[in-house]
Protein backbone atom coordinates (compact mmCIF):
# COMPACT_ATOMS: atom_id res chain seq x y z
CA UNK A 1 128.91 122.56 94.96
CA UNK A 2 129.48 122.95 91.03
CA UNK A 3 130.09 119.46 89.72
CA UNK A 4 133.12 119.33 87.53
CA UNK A 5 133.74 118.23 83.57
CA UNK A 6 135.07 114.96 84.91
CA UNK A 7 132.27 114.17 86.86
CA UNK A 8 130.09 115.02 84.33
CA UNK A 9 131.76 112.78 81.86
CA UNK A 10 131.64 109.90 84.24
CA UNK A 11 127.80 110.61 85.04
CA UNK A 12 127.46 109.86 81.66
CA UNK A 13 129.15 106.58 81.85
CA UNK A 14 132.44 107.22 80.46
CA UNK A 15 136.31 107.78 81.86
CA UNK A 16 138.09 111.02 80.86
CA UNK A 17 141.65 110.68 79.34
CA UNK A 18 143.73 113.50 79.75
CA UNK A 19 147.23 113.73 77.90
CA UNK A 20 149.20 117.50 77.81
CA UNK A 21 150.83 117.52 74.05
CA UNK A 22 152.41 120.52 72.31
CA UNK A 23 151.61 123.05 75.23
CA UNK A 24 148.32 122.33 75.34
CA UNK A 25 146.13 119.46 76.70
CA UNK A 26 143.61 116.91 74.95
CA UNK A 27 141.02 115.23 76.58
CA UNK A 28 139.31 111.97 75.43
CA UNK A 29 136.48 109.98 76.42
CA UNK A 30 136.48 106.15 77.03
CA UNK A 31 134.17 103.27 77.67
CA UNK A 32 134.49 99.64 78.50
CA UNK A 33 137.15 97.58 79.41
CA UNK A 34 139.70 97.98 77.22
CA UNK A 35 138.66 101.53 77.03
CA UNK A 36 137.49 102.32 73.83
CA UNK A 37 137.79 106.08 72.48
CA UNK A 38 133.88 107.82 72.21
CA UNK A 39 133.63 111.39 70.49
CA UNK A 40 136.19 113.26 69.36
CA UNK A 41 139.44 114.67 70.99
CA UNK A 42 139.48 117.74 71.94
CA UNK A 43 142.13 120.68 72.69
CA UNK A 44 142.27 123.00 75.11
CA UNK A 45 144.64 124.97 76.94
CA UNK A 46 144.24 123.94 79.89
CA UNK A 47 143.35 120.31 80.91
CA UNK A 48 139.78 121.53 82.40
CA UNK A 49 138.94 123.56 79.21
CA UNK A 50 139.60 120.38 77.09
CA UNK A 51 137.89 118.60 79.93
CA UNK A 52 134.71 120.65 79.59
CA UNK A 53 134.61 120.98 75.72
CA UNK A 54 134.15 117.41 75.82
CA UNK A 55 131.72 116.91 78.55
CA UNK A 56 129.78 119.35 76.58
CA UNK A 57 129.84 117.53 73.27
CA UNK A 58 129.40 114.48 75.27
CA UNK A 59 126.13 115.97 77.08
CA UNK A 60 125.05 117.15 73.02
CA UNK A 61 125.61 113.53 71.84
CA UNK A 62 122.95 111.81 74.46
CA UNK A 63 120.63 114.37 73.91
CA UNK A 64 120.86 114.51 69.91
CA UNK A 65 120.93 110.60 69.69
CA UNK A 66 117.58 110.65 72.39
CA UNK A 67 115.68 113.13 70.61
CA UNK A 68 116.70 110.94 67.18
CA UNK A 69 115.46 107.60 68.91
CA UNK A 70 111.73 109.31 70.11
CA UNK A 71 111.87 111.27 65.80
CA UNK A 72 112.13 107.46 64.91
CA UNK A 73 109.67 105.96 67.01
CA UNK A 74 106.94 109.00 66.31
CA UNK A 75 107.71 108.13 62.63
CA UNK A 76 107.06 104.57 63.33
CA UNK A 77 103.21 105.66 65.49
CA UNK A 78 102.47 107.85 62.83
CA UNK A 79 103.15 105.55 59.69
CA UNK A 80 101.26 102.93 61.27
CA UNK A 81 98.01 104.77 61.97
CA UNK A 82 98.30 106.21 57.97
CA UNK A 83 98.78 102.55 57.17
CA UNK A 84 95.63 101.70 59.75
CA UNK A 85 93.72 104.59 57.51
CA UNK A 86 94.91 103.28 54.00
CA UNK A 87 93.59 99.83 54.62
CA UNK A 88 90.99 100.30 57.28
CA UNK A 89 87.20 99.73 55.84
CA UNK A 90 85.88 102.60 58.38
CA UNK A 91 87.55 105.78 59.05
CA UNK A 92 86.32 107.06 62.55
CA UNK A 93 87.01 110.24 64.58
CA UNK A 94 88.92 108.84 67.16
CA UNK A 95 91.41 107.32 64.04
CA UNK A 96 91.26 111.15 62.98
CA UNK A 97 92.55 112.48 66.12
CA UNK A 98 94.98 110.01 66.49
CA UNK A 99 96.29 110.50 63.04
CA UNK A 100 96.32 114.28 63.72
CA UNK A 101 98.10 114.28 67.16
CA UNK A 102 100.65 111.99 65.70
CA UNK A 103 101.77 113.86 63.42
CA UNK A 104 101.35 117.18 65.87
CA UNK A 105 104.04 115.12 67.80
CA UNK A 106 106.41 114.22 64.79
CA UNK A 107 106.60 117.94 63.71
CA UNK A 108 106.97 119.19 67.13
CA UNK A 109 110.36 116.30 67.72
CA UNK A 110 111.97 117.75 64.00
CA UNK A 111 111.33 121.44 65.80
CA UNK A 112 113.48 119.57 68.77
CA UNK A 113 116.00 117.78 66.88
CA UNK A 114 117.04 121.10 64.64
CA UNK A 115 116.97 123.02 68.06
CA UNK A 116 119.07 120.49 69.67
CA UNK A 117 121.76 120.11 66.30
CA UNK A 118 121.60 124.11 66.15
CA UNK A 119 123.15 123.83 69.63
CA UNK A 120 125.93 121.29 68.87
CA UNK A 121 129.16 122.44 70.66
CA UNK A 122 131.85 123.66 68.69
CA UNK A 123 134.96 121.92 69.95
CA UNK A 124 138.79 122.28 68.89
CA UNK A 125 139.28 118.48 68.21
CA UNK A 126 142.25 117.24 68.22
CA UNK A 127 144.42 114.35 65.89
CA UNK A 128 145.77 111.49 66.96
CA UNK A 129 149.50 111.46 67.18
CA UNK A 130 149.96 109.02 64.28
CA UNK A 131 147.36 111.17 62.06
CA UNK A 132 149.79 114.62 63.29
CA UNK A 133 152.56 112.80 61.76
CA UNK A 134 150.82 111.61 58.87
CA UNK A 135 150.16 115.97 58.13
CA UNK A 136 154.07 116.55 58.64
């Protein structure tokens, strides 16, 4: 059974909002009590398509802000083992490989992270009623 955009949004932790405006439909993610708006709004014609354009951005946005978090902490491994070389008195083989799979590891997450921004979803977002006005 195919697991719809809903349930994917709330597998991810969030409730969907879902508002039809101006012949089309809008869906919006929310977390937390009182329900606080996460990602953007976006169109669709019908309520499913906006539904599932943001369940896909949503599903983009944990993975881009993971692979981020393990860039970070590869930067953090690998800056610490060139600090261990800078002021180490002996520089051994073992501190060689370390150094080298570190940064094997840091290149190989900024491979990830442009591979995972290169498949960011492009969604129709949508304004909110007060900025629409605002444009008029």
């Amino acid at each position: 059974m195919a697991t719809s955009s809903a349930e994917r949004i709330a597998a991810l932790g969030y409730e969907v909002v879902l508002v039809e405006r101006d012949g089309g439909w809008v869906a919006e993610a929310r977390f937390g009590s009182p329900g606080h708006a996460v990602g953007p709004r976006v169109q669709g014609a019908t309520g499913e398509a906006a539904t599932a354009g943001l369940a896909d951005w949503l599903e983009w946005h944990r993975d881009h802000a993971a692979t981020l978090e393990a860039l970070q902490a590869a930067e953090g491994a690998y800056d610490r083992l060139t600090a261990e070389r800078t002021f180490g008195l002996v520089e051994t083989d073992e501190a060689r490989r370390a150094r080298r799979e570190a940064l094997a590891r840091l290149e190989a997450l900024g491979r990830h992270l442009a591979e995972v921004r290169h498949r960011q979803p492009r969604v129709m977002a949508a304004g909110t009623e007060e900025e629409d006005a605002c444009r008029s």
